[in-house]
N, C-alpha and C. Protein backbone atom coordinates (compact mmCIF):
# COMPACT_ATOMS: atom_id res chain seq x y z
N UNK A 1 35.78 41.43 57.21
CA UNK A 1 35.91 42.35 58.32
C UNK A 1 35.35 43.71 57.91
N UNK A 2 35.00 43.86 58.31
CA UNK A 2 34.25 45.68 58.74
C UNK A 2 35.07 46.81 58.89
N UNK A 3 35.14 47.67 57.87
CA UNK A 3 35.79 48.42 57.91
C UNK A 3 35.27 49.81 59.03
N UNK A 4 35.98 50.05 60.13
CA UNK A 4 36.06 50.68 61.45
C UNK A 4 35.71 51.99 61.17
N UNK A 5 35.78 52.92 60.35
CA UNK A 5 35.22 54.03 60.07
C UNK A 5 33.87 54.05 59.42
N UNK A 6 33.05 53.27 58.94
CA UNK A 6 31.76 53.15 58.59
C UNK A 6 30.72 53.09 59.83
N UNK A 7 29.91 53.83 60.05
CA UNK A 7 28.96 54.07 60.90
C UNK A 7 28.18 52.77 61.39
N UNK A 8 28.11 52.55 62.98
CA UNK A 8 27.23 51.58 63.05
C UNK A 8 26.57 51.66 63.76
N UNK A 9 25.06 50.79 63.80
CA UNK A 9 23.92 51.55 64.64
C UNK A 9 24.37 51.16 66.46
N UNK A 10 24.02 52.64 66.84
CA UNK A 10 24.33 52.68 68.09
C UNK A 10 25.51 53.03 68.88
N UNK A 11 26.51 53.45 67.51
CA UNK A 11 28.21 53.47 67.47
C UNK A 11 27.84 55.15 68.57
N UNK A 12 26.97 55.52 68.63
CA UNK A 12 26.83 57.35 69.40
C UNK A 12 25.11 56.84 69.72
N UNK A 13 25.34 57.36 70.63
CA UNK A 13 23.59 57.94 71.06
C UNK A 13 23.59 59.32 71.18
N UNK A 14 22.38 59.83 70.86
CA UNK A 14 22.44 61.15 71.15
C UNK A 14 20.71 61.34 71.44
N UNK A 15 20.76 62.41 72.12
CA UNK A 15 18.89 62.93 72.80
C UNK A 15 18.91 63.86 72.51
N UNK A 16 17.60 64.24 72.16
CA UNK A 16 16.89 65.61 72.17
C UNK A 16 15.70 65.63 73.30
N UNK A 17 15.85 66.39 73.77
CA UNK A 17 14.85 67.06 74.60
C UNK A 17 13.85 67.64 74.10
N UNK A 18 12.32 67.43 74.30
CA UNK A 18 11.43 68.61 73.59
C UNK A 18 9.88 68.49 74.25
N UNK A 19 8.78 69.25 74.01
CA UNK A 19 7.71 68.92 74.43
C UNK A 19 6.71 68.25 72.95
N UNK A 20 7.51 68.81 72.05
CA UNK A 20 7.50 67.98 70.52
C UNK A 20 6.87 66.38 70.67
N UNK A 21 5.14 66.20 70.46
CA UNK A 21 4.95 65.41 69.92
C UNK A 21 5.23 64.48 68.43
N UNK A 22 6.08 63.58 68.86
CA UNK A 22 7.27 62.76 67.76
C UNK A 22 6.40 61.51 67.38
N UNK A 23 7.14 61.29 66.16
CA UNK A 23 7.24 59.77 66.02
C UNK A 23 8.62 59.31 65.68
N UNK A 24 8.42 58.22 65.62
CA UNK A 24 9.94 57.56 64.76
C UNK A 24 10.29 57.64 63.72
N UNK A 25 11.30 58.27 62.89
CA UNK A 25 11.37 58.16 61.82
C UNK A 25 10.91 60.07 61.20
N UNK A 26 10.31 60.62 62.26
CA UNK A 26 10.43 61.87 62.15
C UNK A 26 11.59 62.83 61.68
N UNK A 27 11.53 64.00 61.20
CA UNK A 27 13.09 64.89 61.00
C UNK A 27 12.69 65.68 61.57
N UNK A 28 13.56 66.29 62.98
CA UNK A 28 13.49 67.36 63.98
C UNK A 28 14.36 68.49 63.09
N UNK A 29 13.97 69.45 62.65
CA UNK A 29 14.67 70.39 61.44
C UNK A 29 14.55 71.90 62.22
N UNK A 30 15.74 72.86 61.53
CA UNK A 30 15.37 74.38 61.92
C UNK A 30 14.58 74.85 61.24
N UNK A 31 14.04 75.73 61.43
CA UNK A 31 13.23 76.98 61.30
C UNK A 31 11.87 77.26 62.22
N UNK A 32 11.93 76.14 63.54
CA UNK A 32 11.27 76.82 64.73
C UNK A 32 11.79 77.64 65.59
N UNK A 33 10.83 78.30 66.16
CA UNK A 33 11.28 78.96 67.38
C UNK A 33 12.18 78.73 68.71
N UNK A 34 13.03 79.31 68.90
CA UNK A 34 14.15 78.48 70.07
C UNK A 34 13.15 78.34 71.43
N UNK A 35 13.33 77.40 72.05
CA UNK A 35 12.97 77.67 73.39
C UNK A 35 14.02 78.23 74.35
N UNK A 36 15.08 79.15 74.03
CA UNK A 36 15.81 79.85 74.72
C UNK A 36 16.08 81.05 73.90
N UNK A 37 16.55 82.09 74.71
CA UNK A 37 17.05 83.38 74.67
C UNK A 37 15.63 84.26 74.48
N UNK A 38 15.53 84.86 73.10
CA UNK A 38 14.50 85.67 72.42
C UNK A 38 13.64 85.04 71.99
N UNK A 39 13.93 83.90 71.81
CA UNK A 39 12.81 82.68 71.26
C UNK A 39 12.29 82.94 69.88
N UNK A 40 13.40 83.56 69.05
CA UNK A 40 13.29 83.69 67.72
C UNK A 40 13.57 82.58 66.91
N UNK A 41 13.36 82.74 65.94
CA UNK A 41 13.13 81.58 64.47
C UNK A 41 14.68 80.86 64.70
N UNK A 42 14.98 79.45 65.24
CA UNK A 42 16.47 79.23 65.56
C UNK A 42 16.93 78.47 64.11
N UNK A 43 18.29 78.99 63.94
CA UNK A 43 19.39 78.89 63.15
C UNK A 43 19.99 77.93 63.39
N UNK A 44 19.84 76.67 64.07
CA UNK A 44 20.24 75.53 64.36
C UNK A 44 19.14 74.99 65.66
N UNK A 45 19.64 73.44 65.47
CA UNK A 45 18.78 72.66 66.13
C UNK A 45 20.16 71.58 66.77
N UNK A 46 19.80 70.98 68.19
CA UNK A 46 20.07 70.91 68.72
C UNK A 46 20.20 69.33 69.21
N UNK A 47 21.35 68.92 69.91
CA UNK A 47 21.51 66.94 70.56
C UNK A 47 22.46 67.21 71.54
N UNK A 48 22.29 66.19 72.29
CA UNK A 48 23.87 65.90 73.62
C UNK A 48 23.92 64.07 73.16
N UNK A 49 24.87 64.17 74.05
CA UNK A 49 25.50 62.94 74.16
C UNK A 49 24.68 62.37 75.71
N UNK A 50 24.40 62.91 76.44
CA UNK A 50 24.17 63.38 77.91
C UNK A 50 22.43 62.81 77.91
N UNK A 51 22.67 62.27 78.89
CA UNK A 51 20.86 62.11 79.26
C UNK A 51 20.78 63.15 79.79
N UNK A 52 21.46 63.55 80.56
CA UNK A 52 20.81 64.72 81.95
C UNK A 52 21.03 65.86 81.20
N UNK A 53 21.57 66.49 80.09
CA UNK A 53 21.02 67.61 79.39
C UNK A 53 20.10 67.69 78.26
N UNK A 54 19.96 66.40 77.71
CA UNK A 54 18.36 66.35 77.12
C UNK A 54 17.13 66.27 78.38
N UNK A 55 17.44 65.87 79.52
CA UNK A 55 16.46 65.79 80.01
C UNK A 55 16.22 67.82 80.69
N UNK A 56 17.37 68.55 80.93
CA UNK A 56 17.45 70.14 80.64
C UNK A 56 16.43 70.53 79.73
N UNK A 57 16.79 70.16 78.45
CA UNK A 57 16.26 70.66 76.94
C UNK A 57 14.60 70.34 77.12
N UNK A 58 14.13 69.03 77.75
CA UNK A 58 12.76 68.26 77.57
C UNK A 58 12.15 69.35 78.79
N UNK A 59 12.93 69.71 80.27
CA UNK A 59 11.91 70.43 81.04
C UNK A 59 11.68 71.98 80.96
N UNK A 60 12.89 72.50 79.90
CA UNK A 60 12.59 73.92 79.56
C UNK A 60 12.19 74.50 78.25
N UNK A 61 11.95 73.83 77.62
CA UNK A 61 11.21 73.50 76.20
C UNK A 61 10.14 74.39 76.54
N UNK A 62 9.73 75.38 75.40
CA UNK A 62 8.31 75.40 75.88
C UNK A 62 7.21 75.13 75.07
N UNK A 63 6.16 75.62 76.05
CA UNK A 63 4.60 74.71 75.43
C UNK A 63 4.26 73.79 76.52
N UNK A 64 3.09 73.45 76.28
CA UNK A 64 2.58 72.40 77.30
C UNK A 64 2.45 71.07 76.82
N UNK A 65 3.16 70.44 76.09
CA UNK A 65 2.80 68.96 76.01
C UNK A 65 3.92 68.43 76.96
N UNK A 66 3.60 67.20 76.93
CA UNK A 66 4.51 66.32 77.69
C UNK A 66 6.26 66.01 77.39
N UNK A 67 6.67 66.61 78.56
CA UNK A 67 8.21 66.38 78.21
C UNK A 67 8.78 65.13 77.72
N UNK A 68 9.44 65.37 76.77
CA UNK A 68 10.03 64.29 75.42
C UNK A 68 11.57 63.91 75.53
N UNK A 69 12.10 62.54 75.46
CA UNK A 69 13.74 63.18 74.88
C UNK A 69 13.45 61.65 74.12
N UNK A 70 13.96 62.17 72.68
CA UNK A 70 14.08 61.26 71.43
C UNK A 70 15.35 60.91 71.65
N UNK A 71 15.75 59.47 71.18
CA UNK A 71 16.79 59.15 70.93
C UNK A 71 17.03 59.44 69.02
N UNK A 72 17.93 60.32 68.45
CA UNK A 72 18.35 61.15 67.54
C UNK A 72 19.37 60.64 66.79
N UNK A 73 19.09 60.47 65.64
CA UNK A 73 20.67 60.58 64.49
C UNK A 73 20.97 61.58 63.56
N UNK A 74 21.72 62.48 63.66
CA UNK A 74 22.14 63.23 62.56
C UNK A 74 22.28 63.09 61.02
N UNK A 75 21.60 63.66 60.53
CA UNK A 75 21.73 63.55 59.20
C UNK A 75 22.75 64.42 57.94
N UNK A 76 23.67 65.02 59.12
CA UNK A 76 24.51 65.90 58.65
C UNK A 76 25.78 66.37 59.80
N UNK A 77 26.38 66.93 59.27
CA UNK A 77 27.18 67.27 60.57
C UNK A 77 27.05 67.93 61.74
N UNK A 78 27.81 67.84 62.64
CA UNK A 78 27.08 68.25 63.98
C UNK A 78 28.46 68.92 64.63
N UNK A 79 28.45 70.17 65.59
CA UNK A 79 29.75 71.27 65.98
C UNK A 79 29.06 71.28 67.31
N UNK A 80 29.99 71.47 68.28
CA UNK A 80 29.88 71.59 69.62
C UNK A 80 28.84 72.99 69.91
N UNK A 81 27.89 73.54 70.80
CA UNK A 81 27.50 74.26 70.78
C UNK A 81 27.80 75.16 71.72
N UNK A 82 28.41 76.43 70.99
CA UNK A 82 29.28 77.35 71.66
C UNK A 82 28.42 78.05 72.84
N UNK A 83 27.59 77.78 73.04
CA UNK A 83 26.87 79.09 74.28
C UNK A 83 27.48 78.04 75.38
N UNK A 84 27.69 76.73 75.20
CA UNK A 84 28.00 76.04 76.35
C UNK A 84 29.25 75.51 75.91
N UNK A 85 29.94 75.84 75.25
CA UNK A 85 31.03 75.14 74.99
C UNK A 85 32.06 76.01 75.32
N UNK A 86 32.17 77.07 74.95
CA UNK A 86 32.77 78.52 74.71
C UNK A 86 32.72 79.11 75.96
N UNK A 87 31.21 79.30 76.64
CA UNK A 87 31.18 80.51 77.92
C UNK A 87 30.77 79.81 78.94
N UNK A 88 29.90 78.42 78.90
CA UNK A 88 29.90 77.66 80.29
C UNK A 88 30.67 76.84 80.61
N UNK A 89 31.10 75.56 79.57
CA UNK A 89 31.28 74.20 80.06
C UNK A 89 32.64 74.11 78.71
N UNK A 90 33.60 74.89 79.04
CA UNK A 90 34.83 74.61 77.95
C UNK A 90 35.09 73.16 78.34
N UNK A 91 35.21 72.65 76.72
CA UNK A 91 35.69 71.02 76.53
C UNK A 91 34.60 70.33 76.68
N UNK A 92 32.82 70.83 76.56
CA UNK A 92 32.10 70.34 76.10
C UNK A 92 32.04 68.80 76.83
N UNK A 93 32.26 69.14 78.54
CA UNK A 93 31.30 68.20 79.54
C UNK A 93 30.12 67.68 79.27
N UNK A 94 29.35 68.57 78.67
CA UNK A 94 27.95 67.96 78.44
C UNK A 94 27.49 67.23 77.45
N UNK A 95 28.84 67.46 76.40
CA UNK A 95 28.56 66.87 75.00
C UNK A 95 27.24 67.44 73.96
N UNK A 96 27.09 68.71 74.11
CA UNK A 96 25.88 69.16 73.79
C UNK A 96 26.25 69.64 72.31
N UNK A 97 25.36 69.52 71.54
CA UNK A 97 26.33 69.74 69.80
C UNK A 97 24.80 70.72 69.47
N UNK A 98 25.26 71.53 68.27
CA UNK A 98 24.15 71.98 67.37
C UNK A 98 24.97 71.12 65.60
N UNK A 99 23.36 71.76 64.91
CA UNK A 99 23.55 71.35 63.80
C UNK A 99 22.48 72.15 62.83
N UNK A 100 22.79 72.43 61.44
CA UNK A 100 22.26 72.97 60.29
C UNK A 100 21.42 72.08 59.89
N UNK A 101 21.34 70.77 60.13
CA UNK A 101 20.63 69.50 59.10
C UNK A 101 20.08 68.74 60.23
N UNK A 102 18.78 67.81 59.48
CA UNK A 102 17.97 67.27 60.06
C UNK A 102 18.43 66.59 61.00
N UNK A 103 17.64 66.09 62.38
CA UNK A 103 18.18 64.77 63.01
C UNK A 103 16.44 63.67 62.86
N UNK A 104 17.02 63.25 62.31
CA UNK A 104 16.12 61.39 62.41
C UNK A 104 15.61 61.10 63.76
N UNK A 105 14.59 61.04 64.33
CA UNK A 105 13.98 60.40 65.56
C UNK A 105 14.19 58.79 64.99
N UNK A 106 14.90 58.36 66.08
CA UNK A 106 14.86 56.49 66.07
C UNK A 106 14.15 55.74 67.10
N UNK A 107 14.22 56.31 68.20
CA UNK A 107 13.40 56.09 69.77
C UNK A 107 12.74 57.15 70.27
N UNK A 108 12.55 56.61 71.93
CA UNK A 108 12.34 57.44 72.75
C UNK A 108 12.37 56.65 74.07
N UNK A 109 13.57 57.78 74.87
CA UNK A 109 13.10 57.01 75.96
C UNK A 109 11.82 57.78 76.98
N UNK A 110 11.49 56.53 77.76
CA UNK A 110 9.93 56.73 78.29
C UNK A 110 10.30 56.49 79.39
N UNK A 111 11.29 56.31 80.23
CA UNK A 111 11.34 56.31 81.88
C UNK A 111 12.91 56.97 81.82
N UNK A 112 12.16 58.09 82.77
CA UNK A 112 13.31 59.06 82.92
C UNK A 112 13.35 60.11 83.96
N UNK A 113 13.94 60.44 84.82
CA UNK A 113 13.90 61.55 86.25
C UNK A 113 14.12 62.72 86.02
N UNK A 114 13.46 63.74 86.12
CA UNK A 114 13.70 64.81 86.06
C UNK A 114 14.05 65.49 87.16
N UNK A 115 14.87 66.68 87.30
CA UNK A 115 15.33 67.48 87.98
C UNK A 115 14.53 68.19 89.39
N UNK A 116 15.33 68.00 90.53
CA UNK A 116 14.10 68.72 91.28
C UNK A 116 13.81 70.05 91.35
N UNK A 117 12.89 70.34 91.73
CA UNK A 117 11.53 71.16 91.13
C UNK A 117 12.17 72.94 92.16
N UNK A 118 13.32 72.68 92.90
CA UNK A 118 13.82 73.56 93.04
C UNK A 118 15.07 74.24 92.12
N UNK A 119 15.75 72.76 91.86
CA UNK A 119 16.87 72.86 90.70
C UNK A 119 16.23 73.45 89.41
N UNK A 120 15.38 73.49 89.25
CA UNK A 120 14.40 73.68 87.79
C UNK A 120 14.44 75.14 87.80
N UNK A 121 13.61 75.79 89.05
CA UNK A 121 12.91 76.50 89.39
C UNK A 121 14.53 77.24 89.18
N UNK A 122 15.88 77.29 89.65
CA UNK A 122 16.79 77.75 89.81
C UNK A 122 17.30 78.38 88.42
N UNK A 123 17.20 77.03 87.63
CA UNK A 123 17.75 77.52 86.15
C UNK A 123 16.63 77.94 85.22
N UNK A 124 15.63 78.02 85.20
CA UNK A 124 14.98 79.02 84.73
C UNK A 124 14.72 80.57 85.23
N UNK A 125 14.81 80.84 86.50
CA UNK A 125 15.58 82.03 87.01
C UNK A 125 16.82 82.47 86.49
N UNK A 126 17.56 81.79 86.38
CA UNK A 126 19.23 82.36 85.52
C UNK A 126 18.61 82.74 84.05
N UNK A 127 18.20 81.93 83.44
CA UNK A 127 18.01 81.90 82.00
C UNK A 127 16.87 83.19 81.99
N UNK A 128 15.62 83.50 82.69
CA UNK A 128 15.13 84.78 82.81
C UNK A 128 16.18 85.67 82.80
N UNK A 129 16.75 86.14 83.27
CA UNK A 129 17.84 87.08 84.03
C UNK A 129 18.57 87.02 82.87
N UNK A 130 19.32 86.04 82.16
CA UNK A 130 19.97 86.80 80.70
C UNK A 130 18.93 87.02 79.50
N UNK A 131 17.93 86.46 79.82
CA UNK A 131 16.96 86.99 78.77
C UNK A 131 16.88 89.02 79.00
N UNK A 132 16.60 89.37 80.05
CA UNK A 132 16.66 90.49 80.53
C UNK A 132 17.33 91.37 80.73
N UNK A 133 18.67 90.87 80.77
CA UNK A 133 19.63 91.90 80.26
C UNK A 133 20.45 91.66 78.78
N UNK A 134 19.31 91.11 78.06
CA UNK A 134 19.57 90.71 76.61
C UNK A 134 20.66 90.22 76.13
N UNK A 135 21.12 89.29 76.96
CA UNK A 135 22.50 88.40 76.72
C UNK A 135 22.21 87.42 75.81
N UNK A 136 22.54 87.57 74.43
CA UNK A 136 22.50 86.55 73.26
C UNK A 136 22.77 85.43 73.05
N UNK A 137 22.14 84.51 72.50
CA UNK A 137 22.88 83.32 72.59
C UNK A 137 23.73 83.04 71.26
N UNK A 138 24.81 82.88 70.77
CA UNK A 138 25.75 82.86 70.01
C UNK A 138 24.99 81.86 68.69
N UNK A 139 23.87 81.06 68.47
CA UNK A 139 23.13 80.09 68.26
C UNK A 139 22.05 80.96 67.55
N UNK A 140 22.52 82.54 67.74
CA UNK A 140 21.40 82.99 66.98
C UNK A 140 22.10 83.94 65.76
N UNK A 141 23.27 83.46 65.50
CA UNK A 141 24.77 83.77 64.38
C UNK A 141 23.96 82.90 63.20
């Protein structure tokens, strides 16, 4: 028998969103630029549990390649991520985590809906607007 606390494949899924041309077997790591707030050198890197907020992460990403969401494994530990845990979505609805350490690309999914193009258009207007009155994202601690 299998002892129940040992990790097994598929025991969590998790996505990343990105315009990040990937492969499998890739390490998505910090020390790029965030695609949110100031868009400075980010101090963590980023997963959900959530299709529909990797698929967030894949349409506001920036750059122009083609929107991405990897299916992701952590290679280290992973903490709820406070800009949405803390000041939007207490108890972490979205399941959205950051992390200090690599995540492993294992997949990708390739059929997937994105948001409509007014809903889009909506939350990148908000996210302008705290860029502008220089509202920080806690992610940059």
């Amino acid at each position: 028998m299998k002892n129940s606390s040992n990790a097994t494949p598929f025991s969590q899924t998790f996505f990343h969103g990105t315009k990040a041309d990937l492969k499998i077997g890739d390490l998505i790591e910090v020390g790029f630029n965030s695609n949110f707030g100031q868009r400075k050198k980010a101090n963590y890197i980023f997963l959900t549990a959530t299709l529909d907020a990797a698929i967030w992460g894949a349409e506001l990403s920036i750059g122009d390649g083609r929107e991405r969401i990897y299916l992701v494994e952590p290679t280290g530990a992973i903490e709820d991520d406070p800009d949405l845990t803390d000041r939007k979505f207490p108890g972490n609805p979205t399941k959205s985590y950051r992390s200090l350490h690599p995540f492993r690309i294992v997949g990708e999914v390739t059929i997937w809906q994105g948001h409509p193009l007014e809903q889009l258009e909506a939350m990148k207007n908000g996210l302008e607007k705290l860029k502008e009155q220089e509202i920080n994202s806690l992610n940059d601690e």
